[in-house]
C-alpha atoms as a PDB file:
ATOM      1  CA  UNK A   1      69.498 187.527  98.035  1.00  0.00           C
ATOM      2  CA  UNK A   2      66.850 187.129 100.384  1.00  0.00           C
ATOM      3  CA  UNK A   3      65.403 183.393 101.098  1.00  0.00           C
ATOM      4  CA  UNK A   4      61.863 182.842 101.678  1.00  0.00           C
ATOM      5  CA  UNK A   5      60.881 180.356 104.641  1.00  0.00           C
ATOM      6  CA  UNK A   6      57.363 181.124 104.343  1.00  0.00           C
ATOM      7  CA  UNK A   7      55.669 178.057 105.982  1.00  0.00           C
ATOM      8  CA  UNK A   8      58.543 176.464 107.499  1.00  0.00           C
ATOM      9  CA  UNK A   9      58.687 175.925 110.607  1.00  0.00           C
ATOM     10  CA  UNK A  10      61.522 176.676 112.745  1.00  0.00           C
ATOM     11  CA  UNK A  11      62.905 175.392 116.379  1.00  0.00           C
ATOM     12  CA  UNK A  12      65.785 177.161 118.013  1.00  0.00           C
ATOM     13  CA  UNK A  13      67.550 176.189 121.288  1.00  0.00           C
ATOM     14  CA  UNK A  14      69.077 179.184 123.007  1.00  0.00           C
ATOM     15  CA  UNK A  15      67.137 181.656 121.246  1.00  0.00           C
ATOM     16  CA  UNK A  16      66.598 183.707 124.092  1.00  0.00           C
ATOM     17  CA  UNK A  17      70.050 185.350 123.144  1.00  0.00           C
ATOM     18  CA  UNK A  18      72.942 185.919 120.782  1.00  0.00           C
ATOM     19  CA  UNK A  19      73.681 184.111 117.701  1.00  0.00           C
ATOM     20  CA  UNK A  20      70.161 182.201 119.203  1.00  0.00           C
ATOM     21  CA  UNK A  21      68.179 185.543 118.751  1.00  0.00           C
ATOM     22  CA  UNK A  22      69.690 186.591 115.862  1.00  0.00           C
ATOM     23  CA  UNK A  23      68.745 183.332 113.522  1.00  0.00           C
ATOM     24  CA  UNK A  24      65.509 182.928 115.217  1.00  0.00           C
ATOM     25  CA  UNK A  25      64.556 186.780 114.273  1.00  0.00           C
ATOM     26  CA  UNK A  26      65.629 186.209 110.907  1.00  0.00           C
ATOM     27  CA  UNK A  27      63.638 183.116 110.204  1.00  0.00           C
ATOM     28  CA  UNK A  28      60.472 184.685 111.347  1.00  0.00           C
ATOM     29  CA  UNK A  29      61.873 187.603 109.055  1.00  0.00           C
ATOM     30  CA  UNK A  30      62.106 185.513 106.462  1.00  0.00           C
ATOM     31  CA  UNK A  31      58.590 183.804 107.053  1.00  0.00           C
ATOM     32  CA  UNK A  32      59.034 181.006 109.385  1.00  0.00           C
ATOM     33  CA  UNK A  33      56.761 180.410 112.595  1.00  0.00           C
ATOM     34  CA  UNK A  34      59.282 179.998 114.983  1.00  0.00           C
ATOM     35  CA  UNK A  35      59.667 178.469 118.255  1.00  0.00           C
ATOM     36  CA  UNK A  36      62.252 179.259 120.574  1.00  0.00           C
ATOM     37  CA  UNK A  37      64.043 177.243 123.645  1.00  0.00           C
ATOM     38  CA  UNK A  38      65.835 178.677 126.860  1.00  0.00           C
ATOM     39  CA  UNK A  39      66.441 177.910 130.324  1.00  0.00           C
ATOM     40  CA  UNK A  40      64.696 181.299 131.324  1.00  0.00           C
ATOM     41  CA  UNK A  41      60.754 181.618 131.069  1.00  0.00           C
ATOM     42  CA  UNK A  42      61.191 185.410 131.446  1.00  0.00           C
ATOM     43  CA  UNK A  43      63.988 185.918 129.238  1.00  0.00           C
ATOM     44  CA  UNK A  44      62.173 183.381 127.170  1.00  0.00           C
ATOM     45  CA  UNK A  45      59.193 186.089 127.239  1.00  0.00           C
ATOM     46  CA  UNK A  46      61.317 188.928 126.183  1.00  0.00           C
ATOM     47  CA  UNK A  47      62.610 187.163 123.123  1.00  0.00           C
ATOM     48  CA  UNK A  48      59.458 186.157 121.659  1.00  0.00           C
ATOM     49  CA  UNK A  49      58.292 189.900 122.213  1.00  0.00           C
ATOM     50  CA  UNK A  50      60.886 190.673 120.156  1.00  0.00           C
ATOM     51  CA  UNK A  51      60.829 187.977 117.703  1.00  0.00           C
ATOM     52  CA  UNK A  52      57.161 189.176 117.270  1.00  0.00           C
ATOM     53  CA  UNK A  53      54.117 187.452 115.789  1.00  0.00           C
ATOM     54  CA  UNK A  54      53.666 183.925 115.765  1.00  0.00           C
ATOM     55  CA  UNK A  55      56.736 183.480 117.348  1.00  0.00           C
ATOM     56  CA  UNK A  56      56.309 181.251 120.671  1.00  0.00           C
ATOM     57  CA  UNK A  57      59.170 179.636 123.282  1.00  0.00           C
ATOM     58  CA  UNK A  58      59.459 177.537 126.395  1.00  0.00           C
ATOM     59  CA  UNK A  59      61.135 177.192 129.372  1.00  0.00           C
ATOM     60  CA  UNK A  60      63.918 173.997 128.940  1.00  0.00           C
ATOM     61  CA  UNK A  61      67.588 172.959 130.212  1.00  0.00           C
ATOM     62  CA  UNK A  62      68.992 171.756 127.302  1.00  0.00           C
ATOM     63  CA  UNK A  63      71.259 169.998 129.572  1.00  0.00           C
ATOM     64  CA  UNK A  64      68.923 167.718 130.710  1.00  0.00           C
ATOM     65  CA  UNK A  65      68.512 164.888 128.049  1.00  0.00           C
ATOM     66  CA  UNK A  66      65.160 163.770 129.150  1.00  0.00           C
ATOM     67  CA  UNK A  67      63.132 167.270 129.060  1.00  0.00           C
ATOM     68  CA  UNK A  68      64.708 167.705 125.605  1.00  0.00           C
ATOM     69  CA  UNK A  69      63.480 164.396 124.295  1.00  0.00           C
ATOM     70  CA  UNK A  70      60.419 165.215 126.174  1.00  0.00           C
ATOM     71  CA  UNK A  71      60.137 168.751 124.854  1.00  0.00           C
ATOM     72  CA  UNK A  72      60.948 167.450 121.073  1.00  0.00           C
ATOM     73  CA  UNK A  73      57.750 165.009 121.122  1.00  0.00           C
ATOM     74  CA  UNK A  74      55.473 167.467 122.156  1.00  0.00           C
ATOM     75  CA  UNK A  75      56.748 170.267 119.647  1.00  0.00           C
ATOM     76  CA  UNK A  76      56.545 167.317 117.031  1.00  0.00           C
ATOM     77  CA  UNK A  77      52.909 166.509 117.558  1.00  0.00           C
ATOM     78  CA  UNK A  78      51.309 169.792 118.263  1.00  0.00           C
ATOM     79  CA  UNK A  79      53.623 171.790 115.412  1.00  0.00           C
ATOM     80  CA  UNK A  80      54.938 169.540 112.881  1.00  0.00           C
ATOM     81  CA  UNK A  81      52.735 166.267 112.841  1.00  0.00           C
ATOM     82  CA  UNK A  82      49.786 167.578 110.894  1.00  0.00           C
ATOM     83  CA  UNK A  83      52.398 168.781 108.089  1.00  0.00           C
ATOM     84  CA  UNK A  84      53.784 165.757 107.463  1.00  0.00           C
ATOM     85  CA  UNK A  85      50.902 164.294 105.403  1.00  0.00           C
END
């Protein structure tokens, strides 16, 4: 059974990659406009290629506590603030 995510919206970290990849393909398969998370911009660039439409990613260490708090306030007010209502 295939589940619909049509309208969600999706964040993976590490989807430049593996298991990553794979769930972050099969969200936007499923619907989703996802974004995607890895320490590489360019491998970063090839994923989202891949992922295909809508899909969009950015460079970030997920190591580093600060750019992910950082990076999670942005994504929150430019993706997911407006859909709160």
């Amino acid at each position: 059974m295939a589940h619909s995510l049509k309208g969600a919206r999706v964040l993976v970290l590490g989807g430049s990659s593996g298991i990553g990849l794979a769930t972050a393909q099969a969200a936007a398969a499923a619907g989703a406009k996802v974004t995607i998370a890895s320490r590489s911009q360019e491998r970063v660039d090839t994923a989202v290629a891949q992922i295909g439409p809508g899909a969009s990613g950015v460079s970030l260490d997920a190591s580093n506590d600060a750019a992910v708090d950082a990076f999670l306030v942005r994504a929150y007010r430019e993706h997911w603030a407006a859909t709160d209502a």
